[in-house]
N, C-alpha and C. Protein backbone atom coordinates (compact mmCIF):
# COMPACT_ATOMS: atom_id res chain seq x y z
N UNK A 1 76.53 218.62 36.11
CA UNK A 1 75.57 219.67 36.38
C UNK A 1 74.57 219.16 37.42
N UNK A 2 74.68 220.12 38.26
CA UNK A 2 73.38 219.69 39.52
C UNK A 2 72.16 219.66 38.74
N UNK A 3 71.04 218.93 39.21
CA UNK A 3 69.51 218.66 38.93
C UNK A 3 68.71 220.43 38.69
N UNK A 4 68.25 220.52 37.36
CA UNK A 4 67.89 221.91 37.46
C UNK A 4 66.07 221.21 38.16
N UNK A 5 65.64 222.61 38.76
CA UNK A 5 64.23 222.24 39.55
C UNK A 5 63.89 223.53 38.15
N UNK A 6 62.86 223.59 37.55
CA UNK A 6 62.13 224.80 36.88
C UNK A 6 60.95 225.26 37.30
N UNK A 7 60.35 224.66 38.07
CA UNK A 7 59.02 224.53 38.95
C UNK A 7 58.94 226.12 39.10
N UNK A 8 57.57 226.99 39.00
CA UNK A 8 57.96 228.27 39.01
C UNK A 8 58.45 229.32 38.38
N UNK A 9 59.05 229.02 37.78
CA UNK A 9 60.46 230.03 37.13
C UNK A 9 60.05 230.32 35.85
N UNK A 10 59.75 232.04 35.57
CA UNK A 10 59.69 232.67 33.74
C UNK A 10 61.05 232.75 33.46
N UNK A 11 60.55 232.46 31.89
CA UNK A 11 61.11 232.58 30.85
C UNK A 11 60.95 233.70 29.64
N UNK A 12 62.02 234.67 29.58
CA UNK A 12 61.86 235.28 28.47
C UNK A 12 62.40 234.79 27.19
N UNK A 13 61.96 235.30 26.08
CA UNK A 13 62.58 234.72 24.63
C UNK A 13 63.69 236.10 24.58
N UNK A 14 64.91 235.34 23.76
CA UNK A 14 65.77 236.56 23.93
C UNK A 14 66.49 236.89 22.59
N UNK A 15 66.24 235.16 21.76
CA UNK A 15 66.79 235.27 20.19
C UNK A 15 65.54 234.31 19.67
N UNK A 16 65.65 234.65 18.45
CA UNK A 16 65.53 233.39 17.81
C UNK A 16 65.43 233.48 16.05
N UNK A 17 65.25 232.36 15.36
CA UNK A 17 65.46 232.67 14.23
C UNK A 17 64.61 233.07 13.57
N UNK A 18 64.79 233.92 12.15
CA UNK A 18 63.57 234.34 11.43
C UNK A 18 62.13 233.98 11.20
N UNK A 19 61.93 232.45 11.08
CA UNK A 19 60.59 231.86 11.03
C UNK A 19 60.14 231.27 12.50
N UNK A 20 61.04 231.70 13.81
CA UNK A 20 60.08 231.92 14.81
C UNK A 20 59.18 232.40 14.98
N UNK A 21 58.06 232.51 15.92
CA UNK A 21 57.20 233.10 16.33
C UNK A 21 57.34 234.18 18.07
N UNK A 22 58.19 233.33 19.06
CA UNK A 22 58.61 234.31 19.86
C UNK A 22 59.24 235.39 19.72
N UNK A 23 59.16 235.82 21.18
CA UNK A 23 59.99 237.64 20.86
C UNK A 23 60.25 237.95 21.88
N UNK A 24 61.27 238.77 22.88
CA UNK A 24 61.62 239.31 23.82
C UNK A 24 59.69 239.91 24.79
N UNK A 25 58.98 239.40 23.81
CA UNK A 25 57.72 240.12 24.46
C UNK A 25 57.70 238.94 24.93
N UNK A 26 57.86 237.60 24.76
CA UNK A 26 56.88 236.38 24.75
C UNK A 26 57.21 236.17 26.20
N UNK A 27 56.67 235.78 27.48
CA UNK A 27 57.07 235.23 28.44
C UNK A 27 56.42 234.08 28.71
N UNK A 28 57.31 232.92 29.56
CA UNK A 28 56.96 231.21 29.47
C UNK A 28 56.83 231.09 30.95
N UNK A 29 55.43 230.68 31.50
CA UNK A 29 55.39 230.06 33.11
C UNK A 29 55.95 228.63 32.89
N UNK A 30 56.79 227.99 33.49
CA UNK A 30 57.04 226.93 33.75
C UNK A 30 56.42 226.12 35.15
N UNK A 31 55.94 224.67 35.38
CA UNK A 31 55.67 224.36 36.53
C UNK A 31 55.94 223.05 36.03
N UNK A 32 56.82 222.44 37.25
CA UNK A 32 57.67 220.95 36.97
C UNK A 32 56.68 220.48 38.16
N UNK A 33 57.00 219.14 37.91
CA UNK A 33 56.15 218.16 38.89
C UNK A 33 57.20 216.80 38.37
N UNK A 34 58.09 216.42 39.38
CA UNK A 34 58.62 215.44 39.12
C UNK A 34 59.81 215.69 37.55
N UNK A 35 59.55 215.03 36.69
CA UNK A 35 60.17 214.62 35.62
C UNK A 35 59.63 215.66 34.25
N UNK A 36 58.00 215.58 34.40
CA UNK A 36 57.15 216.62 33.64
C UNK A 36 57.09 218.06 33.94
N UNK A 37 57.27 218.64 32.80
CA UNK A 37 57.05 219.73 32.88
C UNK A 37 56.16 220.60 31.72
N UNK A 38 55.75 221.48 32.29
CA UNK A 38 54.23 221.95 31.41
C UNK A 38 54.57 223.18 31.64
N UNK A 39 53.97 224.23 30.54
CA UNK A 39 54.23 225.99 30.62
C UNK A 39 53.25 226.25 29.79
N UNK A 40 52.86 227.74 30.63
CA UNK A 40 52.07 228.18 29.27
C UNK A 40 52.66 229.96 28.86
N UNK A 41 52.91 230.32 27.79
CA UNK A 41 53.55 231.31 27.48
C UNK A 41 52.32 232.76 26.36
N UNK A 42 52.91 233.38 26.58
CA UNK A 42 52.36 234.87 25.60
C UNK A 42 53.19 235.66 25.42
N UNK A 43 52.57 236.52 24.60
CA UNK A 43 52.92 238.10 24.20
C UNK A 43 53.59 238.29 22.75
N UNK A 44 53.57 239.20 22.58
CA UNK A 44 54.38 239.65 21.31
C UNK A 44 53.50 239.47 20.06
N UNK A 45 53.67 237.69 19.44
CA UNK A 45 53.22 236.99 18.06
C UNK A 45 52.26 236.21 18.68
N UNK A 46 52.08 235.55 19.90
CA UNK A 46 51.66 234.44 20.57
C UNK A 46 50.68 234.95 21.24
N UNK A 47 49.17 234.78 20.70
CA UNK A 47 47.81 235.07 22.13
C UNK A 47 48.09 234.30 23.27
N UNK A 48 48.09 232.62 22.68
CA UNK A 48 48.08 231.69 23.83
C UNK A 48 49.00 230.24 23.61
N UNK A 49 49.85 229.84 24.49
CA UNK A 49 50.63 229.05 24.04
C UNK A 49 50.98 228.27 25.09
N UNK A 50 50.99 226.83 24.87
CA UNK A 50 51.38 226.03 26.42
C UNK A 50 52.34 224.68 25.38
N UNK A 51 52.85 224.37 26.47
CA UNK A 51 53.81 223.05 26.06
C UNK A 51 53.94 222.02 27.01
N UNK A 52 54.35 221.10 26.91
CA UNK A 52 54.73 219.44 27.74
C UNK A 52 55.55 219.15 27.04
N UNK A 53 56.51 219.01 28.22
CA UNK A 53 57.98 218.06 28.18
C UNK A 53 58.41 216.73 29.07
N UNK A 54 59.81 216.41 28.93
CA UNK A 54 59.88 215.39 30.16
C UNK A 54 61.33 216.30 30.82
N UNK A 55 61.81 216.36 31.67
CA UNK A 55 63.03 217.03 31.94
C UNK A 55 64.10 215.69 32.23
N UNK A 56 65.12 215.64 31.78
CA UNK A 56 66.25 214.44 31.83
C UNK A 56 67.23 215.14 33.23
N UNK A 57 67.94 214.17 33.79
CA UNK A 57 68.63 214.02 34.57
C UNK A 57 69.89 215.53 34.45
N UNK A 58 69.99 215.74 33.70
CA UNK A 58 71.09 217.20 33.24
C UNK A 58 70.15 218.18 33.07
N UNK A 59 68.84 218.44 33.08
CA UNK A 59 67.77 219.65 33.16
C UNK A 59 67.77 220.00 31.65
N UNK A 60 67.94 219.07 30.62
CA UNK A 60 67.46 218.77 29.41
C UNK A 60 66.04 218.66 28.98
N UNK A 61 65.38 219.81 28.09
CA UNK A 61 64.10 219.00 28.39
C UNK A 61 63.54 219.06 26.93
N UNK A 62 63.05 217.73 26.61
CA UNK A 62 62.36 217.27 25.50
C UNK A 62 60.53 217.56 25.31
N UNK A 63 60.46 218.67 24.54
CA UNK A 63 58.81 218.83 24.69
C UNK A 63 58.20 218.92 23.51
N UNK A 64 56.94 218.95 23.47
CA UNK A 64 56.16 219.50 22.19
C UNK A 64 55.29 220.59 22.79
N UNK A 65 54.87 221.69 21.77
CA UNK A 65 54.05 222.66 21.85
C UNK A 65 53.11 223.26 20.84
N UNK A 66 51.67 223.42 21.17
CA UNK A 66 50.83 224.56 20.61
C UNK A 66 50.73 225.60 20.54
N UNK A 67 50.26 226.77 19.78
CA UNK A 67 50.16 227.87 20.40
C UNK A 67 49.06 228.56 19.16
N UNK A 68 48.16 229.21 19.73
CA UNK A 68 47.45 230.43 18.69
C UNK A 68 48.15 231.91 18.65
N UNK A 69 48.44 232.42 17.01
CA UNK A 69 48.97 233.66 16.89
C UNK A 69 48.42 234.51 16.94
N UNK A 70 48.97 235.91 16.39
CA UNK A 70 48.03 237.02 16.46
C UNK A 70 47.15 237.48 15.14
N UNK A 71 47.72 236.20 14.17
CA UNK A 71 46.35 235.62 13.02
C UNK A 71 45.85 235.11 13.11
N UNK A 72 45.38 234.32 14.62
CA UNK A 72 44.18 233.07 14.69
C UNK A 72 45.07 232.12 14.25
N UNK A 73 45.88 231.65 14.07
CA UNK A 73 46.65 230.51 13.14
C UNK A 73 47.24 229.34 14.32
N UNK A 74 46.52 228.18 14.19
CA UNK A 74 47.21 227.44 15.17
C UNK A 74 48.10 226.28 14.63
N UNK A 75 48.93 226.39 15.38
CA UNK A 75 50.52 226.11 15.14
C UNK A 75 50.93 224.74 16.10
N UNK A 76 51.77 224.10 15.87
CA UNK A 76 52.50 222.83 16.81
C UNK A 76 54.04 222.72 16.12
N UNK A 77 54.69 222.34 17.39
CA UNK A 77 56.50 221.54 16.89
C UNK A 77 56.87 221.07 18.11
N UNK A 78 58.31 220.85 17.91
CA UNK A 78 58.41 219.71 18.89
C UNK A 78 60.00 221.32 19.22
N UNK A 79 60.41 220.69 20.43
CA UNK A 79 61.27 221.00 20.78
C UNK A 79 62.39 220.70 21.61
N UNK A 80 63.91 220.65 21.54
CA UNK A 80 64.56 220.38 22.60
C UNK A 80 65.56 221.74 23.50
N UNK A 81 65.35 221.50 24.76
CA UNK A 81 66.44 222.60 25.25
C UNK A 81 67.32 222.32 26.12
N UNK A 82 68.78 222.63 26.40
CA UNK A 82 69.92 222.68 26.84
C UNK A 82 70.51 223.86 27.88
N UNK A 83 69.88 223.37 28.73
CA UNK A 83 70.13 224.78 29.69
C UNK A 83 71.63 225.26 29.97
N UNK A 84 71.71 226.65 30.22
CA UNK A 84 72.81 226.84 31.05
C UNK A 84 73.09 228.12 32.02
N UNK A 85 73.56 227.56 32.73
CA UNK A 85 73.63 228.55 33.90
C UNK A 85 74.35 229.62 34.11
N UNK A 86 73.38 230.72 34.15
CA UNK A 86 74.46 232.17 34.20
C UNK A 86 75.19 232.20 35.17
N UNK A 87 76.65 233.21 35.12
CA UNK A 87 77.13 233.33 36.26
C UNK A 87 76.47 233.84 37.21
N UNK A 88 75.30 234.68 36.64
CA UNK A 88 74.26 235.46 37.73
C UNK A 88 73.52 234.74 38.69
N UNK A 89 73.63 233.15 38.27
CA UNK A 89 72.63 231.66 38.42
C UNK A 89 71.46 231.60 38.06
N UNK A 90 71.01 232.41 37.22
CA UNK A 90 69.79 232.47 36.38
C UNK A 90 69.76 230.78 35.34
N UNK A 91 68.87 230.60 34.16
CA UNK A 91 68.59 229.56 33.69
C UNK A 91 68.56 230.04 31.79
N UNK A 92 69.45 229.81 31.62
CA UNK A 92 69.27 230.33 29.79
C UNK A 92 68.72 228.87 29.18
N UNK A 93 68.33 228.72 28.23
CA UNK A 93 67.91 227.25 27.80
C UNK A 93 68.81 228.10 26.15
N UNK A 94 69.18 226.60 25.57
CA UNK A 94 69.41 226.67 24.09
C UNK A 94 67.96 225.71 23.52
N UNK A 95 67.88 226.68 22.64
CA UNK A 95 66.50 225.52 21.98
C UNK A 95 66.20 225.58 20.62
N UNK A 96 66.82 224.12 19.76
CA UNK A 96 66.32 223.67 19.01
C UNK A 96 65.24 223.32 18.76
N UNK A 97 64.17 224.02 17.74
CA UNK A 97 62.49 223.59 17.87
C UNK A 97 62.31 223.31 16.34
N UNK A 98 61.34 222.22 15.92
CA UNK A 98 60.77 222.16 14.57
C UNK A 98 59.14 222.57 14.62
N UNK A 99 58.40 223.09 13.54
CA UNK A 99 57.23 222.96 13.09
C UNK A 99 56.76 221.59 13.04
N UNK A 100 55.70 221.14 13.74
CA UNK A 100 55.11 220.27 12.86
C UNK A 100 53.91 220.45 12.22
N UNK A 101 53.58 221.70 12.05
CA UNK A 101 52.73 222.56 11.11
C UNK A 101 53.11 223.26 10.50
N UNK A 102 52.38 223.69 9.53
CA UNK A 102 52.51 224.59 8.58
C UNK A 102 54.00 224.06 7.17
N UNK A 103 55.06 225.05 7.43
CA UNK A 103 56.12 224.39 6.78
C UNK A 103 57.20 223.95 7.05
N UNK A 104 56.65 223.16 8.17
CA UNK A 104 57.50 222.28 9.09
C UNK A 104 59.22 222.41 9.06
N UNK A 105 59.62 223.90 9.21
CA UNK A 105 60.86 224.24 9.45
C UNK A 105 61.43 224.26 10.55
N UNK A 106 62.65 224.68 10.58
CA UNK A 106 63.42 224.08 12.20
C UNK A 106 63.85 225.77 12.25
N UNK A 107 64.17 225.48 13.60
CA UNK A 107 65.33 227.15 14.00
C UNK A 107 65.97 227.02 14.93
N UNK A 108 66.31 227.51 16.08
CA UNK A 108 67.17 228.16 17.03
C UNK A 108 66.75 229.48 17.76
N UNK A 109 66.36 228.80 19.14
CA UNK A 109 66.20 230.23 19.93
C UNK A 109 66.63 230.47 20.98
N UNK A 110 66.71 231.54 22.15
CA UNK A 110 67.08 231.24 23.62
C UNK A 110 66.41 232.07 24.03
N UNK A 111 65.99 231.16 25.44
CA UNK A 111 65.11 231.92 26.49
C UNK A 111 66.24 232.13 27.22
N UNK A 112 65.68 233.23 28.54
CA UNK A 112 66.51 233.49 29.71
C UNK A 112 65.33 233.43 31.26
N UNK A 113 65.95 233.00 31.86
CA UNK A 113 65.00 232.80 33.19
C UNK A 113 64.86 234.46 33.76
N UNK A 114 63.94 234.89 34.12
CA UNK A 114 63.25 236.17 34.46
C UNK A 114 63.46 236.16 35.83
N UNK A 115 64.29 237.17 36.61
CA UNK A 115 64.08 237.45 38.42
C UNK A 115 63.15 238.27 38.67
């Protein structure tokens, strides 16, 4: 797989599992700098939400994230995602994420890169 660049590029949420908090509302700014990458996302469940990762050599990227809901409730987990490339050449990520708040459960979600 060529070097993904994310620098720029939204993200919509498009699944995820029951004790998520995203939603097809939620959208994610991404901005890479090198290896790091940082986003900050909203909508839907989420007032305000940002994350830091590192991006690996296959456009793998290992992050953790905060976010305040639409109960005031602030939240953290860690996350990993597995991109892949539409035939359209858009950017889907697979993403395994845990809580490390609250009741520190795991799920499954996917974003899709936004044109």
């Amino acid at each position: 797989m060529n070097k993904i660049d994310y620098n720029g590029k939204s993200f919509k949420a498009v699944s995820n599992t029951e004790n998520g908090e995203t939603s097809n509302e939620t959208i994610f700014k991404y901005v890479q700098q090198g290896k790091i990458l940082t986003a900050s996302y909203a909508g839907g469940n989420i007032v305000s939400g940002h994350l830091i990762g590192m991006v690996n050599e296959n456009g793998e990227i290992d992050m953790r994230y905060h976010q305040i809901n639409n109960k005031g409730v602030l939240q953290t987990g860690t996350c990993n995602s597995e991109p892949e490339i539409l035939k359209d050449g858009r950017i889907r990520l697979h993403e395994k994420w845990k809580w490390t708040s609250g009741d520190e459960s795991s799920g499954i979600s996917i974003i899709e890169e936004i044109i």
